[in-house]
C-alpha atoms as a PDB file:
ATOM      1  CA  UNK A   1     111.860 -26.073  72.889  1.00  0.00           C
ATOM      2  CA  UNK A   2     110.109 -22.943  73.374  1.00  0.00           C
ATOM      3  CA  UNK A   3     113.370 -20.837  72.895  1.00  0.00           C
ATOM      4  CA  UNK A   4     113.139 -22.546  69.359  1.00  0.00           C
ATOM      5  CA  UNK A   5     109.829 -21.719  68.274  1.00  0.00           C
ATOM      6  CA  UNK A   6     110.738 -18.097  69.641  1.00  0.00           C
ATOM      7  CA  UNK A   7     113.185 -17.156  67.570  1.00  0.00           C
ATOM      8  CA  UNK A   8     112.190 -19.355  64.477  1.00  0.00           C
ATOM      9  CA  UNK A   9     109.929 -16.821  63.096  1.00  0.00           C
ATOM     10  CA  UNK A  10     112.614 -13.775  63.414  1.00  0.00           C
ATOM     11  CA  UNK A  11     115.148 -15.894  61.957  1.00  0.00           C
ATOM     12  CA  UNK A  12     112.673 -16.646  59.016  1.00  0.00           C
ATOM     13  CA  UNK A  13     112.302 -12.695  58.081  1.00  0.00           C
ATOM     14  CA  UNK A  14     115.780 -11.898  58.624  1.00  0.00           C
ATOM     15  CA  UNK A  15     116.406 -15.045  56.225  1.00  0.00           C
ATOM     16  CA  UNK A  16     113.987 -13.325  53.614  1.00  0.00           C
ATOM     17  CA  UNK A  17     115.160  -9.557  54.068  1.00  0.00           C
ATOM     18  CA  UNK A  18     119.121 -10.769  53.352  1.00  0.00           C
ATOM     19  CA  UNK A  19     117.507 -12.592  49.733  1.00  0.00           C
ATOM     20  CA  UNK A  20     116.047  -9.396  49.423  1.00  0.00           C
ATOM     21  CA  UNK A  21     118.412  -7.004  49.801  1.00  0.00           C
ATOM     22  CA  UNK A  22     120.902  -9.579  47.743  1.00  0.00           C
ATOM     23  CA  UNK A  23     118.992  -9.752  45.026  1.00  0.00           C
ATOM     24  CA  UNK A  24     118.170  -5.853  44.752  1.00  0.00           C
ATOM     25  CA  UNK A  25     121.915  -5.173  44.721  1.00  0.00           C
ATOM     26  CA  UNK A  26     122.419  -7.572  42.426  1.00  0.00           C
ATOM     27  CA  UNK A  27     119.972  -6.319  39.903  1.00  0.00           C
ATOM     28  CA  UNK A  28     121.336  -3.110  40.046  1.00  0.00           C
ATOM     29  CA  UNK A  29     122.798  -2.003  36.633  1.00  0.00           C
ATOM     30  CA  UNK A  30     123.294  -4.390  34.093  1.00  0.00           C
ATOM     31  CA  UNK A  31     121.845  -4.899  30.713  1.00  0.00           C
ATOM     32  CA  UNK A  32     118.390  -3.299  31.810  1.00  0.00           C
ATOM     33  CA  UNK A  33     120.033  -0.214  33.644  1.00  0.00           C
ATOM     34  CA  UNK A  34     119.410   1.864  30.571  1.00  0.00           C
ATOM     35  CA  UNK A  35     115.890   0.655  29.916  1.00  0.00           C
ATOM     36  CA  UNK A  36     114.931   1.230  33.937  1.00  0.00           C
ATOM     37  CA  UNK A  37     116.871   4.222  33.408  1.00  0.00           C
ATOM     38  CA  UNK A  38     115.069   5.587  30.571  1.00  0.00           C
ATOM     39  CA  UNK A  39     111.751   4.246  32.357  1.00  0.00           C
ATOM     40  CA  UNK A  40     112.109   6.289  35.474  1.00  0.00           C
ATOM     41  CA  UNK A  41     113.271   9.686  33.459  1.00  0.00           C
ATOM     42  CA  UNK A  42     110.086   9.298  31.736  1.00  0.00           C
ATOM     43  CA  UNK A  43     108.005   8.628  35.032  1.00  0.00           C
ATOM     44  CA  UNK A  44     109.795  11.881  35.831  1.00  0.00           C
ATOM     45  CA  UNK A  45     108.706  13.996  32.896  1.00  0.00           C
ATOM     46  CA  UNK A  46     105.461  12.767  32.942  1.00  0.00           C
ATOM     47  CA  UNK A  47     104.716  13.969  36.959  1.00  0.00           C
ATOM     48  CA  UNK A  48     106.557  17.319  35.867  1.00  0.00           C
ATOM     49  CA  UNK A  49     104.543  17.923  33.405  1.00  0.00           C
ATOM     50  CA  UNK A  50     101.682  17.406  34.840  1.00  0.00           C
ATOM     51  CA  UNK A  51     102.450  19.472  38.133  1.00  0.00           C
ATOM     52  CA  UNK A  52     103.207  22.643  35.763  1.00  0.00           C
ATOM     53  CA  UNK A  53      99.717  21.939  33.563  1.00  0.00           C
ATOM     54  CA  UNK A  54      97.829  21.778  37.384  1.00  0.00           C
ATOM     55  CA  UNK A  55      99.863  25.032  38.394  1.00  0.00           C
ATOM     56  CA  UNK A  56      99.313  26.981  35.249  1.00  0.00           C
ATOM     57  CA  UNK A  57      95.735  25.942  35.211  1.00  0.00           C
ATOM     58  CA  UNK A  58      95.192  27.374  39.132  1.00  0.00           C
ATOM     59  CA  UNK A  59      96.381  30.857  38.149  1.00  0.00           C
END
């Protein structure tokens, strides 16, 4: 029985990290592609932005 209480906990995570990685794929486009879409463009702009203001204040 120790073999069993061994491998339970590995079998546990690798049970998790499949449900994981199935449901990321699965929410992957979609109906809110173009809202995550539009979400991470403006994460985008908003770190560019800022990295030009910081460089044009250092000069």
């Amino acid at each position: 029985m120790d073999y069993v209480s061994a491998l339970l906990p590995p079998v546990v995570m690798a049970a998790f990290f499949i449900g994981l990685v199935v449901t990321i794929v699965k929410s992957q486009g979609g109906p809110n592609k173009a809202k995550e879409d539009a979400a991470v463009d403006a994460a985008l702009a908003r770190a560019e932005a800022a990295q030009q203001q910081g460089g044009a204040a250092a000069s």
